[in-house]
Protein backbone atom coordinates (compact mmCIF):
# COMPACT_ATOMS: atom_id res chain seq x y z
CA UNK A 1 -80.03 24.67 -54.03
CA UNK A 2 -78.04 23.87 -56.37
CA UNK A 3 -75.13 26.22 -55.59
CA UNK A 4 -75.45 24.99 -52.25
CA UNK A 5 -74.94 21.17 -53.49
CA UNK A 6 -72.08 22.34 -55.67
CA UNK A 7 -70.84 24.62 -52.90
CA UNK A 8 -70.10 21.71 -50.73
CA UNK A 9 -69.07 18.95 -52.84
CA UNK A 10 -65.96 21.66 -54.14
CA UNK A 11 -65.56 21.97 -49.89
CA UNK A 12 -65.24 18.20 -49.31
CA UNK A 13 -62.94 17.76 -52.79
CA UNK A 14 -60.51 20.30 -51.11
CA UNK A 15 -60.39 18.82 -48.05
CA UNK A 16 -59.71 15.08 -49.27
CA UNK A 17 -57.16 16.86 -51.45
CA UNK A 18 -55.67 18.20 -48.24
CA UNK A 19 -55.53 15.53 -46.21
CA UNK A 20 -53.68 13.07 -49.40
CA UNK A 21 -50.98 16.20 -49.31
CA UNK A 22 -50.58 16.50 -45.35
CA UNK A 23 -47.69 14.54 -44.08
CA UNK A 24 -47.26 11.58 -42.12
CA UNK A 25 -45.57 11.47 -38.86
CA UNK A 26 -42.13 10.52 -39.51
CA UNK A 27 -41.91 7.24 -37.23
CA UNK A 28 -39.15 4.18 -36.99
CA UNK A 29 -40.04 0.96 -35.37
CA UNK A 30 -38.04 -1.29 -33.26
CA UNK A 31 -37.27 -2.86 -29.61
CA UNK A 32 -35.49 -1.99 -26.02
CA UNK A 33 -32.36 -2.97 -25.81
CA UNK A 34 -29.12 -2.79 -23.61
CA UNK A 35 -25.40 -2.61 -23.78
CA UNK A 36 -24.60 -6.27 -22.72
CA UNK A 37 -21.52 -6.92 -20.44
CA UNK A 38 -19.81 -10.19 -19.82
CA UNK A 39 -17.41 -10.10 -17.30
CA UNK A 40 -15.60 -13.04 -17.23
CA UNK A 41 -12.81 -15.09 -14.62
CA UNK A 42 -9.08 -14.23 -14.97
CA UNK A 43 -8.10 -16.81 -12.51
CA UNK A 44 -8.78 -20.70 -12.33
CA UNK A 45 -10.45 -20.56 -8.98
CA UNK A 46 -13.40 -21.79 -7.32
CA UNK A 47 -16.37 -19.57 -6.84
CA UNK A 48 -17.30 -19.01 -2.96
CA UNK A 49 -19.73 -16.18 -2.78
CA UNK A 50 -22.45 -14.65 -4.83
CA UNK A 51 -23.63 -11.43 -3.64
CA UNK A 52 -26.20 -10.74 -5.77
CA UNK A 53 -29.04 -12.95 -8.30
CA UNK A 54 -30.30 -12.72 -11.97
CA UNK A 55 -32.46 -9.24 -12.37
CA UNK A 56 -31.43 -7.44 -9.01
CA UNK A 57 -29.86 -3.79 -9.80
CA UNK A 58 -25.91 -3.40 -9.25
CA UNK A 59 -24.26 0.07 -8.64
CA UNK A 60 -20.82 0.35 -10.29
CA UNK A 61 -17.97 -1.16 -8.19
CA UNK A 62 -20.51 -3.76 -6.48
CA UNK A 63 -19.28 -7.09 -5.86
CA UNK A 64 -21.10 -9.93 -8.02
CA UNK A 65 -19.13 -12.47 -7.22
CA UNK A 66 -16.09 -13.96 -5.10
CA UNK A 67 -13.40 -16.27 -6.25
CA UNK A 68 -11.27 -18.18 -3.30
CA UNK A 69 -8.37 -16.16 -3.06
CA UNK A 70 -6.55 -18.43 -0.51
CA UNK A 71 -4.01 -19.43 -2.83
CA UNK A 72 -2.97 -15.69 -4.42
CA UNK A 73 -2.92 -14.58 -0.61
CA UNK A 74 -0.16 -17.29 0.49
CA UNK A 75 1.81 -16.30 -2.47
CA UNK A 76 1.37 -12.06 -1.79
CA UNK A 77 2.28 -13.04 1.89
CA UNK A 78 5.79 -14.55 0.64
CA UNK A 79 6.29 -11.66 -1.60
CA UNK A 80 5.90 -8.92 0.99
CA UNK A 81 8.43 -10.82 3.15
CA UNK A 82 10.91 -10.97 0.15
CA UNK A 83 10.37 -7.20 -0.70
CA UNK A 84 10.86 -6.46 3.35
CA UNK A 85 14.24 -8.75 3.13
CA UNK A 86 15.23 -6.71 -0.12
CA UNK A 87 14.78 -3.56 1.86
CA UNK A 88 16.74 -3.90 4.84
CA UNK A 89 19.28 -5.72 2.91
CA UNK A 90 19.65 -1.96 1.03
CA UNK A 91 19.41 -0.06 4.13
CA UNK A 92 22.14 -2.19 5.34
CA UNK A 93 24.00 -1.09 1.95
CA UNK A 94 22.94 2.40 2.08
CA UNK A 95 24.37 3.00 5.49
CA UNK A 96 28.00 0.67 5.03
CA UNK A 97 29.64 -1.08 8.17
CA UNK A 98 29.37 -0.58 11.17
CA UNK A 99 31.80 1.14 13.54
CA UNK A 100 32.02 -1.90 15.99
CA UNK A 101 33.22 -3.77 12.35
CA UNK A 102 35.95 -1.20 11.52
CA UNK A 103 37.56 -1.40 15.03
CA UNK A 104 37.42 -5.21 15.08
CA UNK A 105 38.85 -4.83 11.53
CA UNK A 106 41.40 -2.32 12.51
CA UNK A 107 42.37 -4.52 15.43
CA UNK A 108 43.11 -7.27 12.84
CA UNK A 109 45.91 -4.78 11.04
CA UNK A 110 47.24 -4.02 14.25
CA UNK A 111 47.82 -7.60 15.39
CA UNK A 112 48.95 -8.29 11.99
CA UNK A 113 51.84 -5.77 12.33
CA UNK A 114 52.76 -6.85 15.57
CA UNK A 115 53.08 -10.57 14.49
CA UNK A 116 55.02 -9.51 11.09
CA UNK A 117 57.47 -7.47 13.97
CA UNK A 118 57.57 -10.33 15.55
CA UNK A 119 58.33 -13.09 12.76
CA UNK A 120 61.21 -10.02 11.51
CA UNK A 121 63.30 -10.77 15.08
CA UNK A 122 62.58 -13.99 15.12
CA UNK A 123 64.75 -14.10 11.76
CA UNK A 124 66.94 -12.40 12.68
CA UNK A 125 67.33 -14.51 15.98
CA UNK A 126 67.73 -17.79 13.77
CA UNK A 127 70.29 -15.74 11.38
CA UNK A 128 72.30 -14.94 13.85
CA UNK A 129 72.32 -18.51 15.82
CA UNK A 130 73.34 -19.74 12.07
CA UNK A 131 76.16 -17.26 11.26
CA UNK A 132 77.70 -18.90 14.92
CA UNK A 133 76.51 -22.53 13.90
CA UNK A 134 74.85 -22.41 16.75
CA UNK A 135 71.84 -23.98 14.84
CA UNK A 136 70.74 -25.16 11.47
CA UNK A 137 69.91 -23.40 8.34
CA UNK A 138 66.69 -24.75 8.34
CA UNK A 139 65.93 -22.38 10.99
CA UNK A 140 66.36 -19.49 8.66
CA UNK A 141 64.37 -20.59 6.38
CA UNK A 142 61.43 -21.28 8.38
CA UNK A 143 61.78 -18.36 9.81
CA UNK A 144 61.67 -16.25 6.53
CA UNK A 145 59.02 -18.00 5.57
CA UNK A 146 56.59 -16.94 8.91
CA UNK A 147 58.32 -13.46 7.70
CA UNK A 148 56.23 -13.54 4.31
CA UNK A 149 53.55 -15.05 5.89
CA UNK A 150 52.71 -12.72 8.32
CA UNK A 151 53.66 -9.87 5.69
CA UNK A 152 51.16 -11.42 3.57
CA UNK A 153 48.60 -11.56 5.96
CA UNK A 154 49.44 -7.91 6.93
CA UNK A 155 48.67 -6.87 3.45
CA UNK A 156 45.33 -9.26 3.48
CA UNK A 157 43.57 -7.12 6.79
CA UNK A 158 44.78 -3.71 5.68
CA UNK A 159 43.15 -4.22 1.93
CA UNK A 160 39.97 -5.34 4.37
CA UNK A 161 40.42 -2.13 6.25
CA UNK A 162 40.75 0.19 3.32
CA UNK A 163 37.42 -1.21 1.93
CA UNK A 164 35.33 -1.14 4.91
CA UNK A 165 36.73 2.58 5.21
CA UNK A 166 35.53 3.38 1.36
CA UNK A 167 31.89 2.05 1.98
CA UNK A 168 29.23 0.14 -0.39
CA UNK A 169 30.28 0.51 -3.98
CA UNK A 170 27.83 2.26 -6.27
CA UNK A 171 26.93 -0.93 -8.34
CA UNK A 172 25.87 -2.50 -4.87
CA UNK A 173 23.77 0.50 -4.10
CA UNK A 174 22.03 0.33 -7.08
CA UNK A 175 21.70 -3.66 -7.14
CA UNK A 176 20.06 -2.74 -3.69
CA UNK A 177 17.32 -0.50 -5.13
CA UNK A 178 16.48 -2.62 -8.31
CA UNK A 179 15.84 -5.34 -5.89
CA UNK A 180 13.04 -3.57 -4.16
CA UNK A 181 11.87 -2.55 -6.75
CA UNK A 182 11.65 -5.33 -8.63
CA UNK A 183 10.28 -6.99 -5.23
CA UNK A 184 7.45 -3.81 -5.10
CA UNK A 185 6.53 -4.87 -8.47
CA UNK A 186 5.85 -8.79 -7.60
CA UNK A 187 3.61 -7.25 -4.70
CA UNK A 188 1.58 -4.95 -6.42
CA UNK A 189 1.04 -7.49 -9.47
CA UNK A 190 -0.30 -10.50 -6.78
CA UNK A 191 -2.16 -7.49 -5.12
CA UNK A 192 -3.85 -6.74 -8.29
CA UNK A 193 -4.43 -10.22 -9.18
CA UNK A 194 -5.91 -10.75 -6.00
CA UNK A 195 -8.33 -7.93 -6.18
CA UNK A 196 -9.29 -9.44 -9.92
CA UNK A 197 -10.88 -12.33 -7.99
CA UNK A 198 -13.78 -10.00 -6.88
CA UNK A 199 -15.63 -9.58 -9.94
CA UNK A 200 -17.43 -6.92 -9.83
CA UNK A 201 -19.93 -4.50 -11.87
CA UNK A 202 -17.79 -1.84 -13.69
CA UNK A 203 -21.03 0.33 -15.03
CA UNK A 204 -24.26 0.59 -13.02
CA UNK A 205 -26.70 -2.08 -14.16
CA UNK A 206 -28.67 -4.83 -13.79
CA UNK A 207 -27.69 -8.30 -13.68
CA UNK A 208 -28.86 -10.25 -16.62
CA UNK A 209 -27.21 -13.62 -16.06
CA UNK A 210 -25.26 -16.24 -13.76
CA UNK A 211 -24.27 -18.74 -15.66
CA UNK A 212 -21.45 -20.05 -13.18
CA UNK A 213 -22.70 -21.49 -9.85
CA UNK A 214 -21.55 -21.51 -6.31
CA UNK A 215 -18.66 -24.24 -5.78
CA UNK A 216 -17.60 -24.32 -9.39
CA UNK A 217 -14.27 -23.76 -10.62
CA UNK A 218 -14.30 -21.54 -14.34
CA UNK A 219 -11.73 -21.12 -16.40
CA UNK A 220 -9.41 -18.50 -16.93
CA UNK A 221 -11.84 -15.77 -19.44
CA UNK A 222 -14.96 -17.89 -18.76
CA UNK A 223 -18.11 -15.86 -18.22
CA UNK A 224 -19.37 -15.82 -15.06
CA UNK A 225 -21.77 -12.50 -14.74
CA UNK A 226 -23.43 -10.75 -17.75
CA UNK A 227 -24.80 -7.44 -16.91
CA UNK A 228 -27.35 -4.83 -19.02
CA UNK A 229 -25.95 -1.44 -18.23
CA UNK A 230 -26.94 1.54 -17.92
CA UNK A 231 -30.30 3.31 -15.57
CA UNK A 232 -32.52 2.35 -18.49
CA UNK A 233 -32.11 0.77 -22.08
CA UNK A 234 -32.47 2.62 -24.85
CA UNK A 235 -34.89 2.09 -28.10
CA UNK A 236 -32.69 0.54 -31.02
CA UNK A 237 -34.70 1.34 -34.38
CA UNK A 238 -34.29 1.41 -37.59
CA UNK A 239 -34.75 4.36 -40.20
CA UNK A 240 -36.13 4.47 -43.23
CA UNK A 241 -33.90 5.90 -46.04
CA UNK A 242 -36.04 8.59 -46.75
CA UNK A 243 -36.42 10.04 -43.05
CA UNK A 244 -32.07 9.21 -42.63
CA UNK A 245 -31.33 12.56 -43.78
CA UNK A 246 -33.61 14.39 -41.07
CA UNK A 247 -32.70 12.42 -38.34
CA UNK A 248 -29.29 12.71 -36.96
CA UNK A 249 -27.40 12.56 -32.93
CA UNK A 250 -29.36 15.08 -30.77
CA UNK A 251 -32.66 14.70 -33.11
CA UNK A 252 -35.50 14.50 -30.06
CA UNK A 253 -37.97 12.13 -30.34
CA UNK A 254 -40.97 10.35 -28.60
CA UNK A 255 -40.77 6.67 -28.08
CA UNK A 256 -44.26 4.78 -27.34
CA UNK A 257 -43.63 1.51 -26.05
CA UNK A 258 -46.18 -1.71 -25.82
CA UNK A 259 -48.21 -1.71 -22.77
CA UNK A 260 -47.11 1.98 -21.64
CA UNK A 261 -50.11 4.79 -21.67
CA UNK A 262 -47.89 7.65 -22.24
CA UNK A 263 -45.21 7.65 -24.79
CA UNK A 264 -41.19 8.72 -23.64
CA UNK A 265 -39.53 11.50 -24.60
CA UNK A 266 -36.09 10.80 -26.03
CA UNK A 267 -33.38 11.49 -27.96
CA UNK A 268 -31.34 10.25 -30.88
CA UNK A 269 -27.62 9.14 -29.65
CA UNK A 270 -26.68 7.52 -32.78
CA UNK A 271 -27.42 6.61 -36.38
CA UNK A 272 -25.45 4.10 -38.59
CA UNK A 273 -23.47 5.77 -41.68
CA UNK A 274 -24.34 2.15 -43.44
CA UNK A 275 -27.14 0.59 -44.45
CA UNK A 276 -29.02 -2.83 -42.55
CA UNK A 277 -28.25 -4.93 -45.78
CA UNK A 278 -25.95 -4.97 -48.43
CA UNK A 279 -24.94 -3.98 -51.73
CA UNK A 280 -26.44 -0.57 -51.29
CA UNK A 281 -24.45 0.93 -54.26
CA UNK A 282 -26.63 -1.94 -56.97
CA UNK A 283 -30.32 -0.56 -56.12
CA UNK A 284 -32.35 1.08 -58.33
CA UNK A 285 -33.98 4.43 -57.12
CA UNK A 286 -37.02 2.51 -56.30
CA UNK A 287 -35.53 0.15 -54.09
CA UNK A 288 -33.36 2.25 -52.03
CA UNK A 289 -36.06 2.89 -50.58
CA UNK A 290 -36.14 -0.17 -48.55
CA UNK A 291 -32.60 0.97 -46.98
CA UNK A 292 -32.72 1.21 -43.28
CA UNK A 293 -30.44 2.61 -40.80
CA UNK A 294 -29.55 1.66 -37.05
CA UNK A 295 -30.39 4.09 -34.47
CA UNK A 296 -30.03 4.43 -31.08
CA UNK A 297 -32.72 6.65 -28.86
CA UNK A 298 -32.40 6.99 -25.25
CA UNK A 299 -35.45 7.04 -22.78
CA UNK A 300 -35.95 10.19 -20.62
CA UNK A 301 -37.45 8.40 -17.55
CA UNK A 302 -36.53 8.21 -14.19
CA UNK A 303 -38.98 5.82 -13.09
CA UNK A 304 -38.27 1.78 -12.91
CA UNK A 305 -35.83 0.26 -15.59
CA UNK A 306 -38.02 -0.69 -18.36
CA UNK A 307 -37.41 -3.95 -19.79
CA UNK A 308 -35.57 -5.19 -22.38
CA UNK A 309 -36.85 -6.77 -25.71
CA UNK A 310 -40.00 -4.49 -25.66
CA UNK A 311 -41.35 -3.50 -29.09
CA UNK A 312 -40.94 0.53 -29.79
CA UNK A 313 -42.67 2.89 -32.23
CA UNK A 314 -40.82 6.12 -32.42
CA UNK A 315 -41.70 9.65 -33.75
CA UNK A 316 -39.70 12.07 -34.45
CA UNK A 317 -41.52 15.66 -34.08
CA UNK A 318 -41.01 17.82 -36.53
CA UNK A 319 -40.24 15.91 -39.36
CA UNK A 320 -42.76 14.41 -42.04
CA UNK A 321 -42.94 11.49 -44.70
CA UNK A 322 -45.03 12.78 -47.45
């Protein structure tokens, strides 16, 4: 009886010995969280449409909200008729004059010659009505001087002629292209501004906040839309120095969160390479200890986005806190 007695109270002594040496489930505690988004105004412009409302889910690319682009449209519409202008004012230099304006130039030289013939025997009419004092000397020199006249004007239509003949100089050609381009530029920057007044979701998401209403006017880099991206938020913890070692990016884990009957599976996307508080490098042995890290778990679930702000308890299989 005895032996028996003794017999069990060794059994019981082992197994309270065993259960003081088993470890604990390594575990971190913290909330659900989400990236946070603000997208904000780049334009001083009144709001005229809101396509969606505080909690409803956004796809990326989604519009969230309107600004009156009436103005920025006015001003791309006068750009695109400026870079049209600048491009048939260089097809016009690309392709030089016309024939119809080097025959009505080349008529020019021709009549030019015939008047300079003309002006020659005229002065050589008054010469020759001079050297017989048939008439004045002033006739020979009004005569010469329709002579250089007409020689100058000769000269004047011929340098025309030769220039229409050479074409569009290079400097004009390229003067021509820099000014589409630089008009192709003006209309894809108002383009681009103009599609800036569409604010809209750049991740998938859900919309967290409004703070701008319909009618109002924000400023340029106001907020007008905050949004909490991403399917489902992830469990933002914090772990204990002694565990930080263990747990690292990839670690899997199981994330139980308040008022859920099943916990998640997850796994560990990040952990901070600093501590939560500072100076880490004055603690004692005993108080580093108290050192936490930031972590980041995701949620495996497909189900409905969980919400934010949700307490989490989070175990990591596998790994054990004596």
């Amino acid at each position: 009886m005895v032996f028996v007695r003794l017999s069990t109270l060794i059994a019981t002594l082992l197994l309270l010995t065993g259960c003081q040496d088993s470890p604990q489930p390594a575990r971190a505690v913290g909330m659900t969280e989400s990236e946070r988004l603000e997208l904000i105004a780049e334009r001083a412009e009144p709001v005229v449409s809101r396509q969606l409302v505080e909690g409803d889910p956004v796809k990326a690319g989604a519009l969230i909200i309107q600004l009156d682009p009436r103005r920025l449209e006015a001003r791309l519409s006068e750009a695109r008729a400026q870079l049209r202008q600048a491009q048939a004012r260089n097809r016009e230099l690309q392709q030089g004059p016309r024939s119809e304006t080097l025959d009505a130039q080349k008529a020019r030289v021709v009549g030019a010659r015939k008047s300079l013939s003309f002006r020659l025997k005229e002065l050589e009419r008054a010469q020759s009505l001079a050297r017989q004092e048939l008439a004045p000397e002033e006739g020979v020199d009004i005569a010469a001087a329709a002579v250089d006249a007409a020689r100058a004007d000769l000269d004047v239509q011929t340098a025309l002629l030769a220039e229409l003949q050479a074409g569009t100089r290079q400097e004009q050609l390229d003067q021509g292209v820099a000014s589409v381009q630089a008009a192709q530029a003006r209309v894809q920057q108002l383009e681009l501004e103009l599609e800036r007044l569409q604010v809209r979701a750049p991740v998938d998401g859900v919309i967290d906040s409004l703070p701008i209403e319909l009618g109002e006017q924000p400023n340029p880099g106001q907020v007008v839309a905050v949004l909490l991206a991403g399917a489902q938020p992830y469990a933002r913890v914090y772990i204990p120095e002694a565990m930080r070692a263990s747990v690292r990016p990839g670690s899997e884990a199981r994330v139980q969160l308040d008022g859920l009957p099943q916990a998640l599976a997850g796994r560990v996307r990040f952990v901070a390479s600093e501590a939560s508080f500072t100076p880490y490098f004055a603690l004692t042995e005993k108080d580093r200890g108290r050192l936490s890290y930031a972590a980041e778990v995701e949620l495996a679930t497909d189900g409905a986005r969980l919400p934010d702000g949700v307490p989490v308890v989070v175990e990591f299989p596998g790994l054990g806190v004596p």
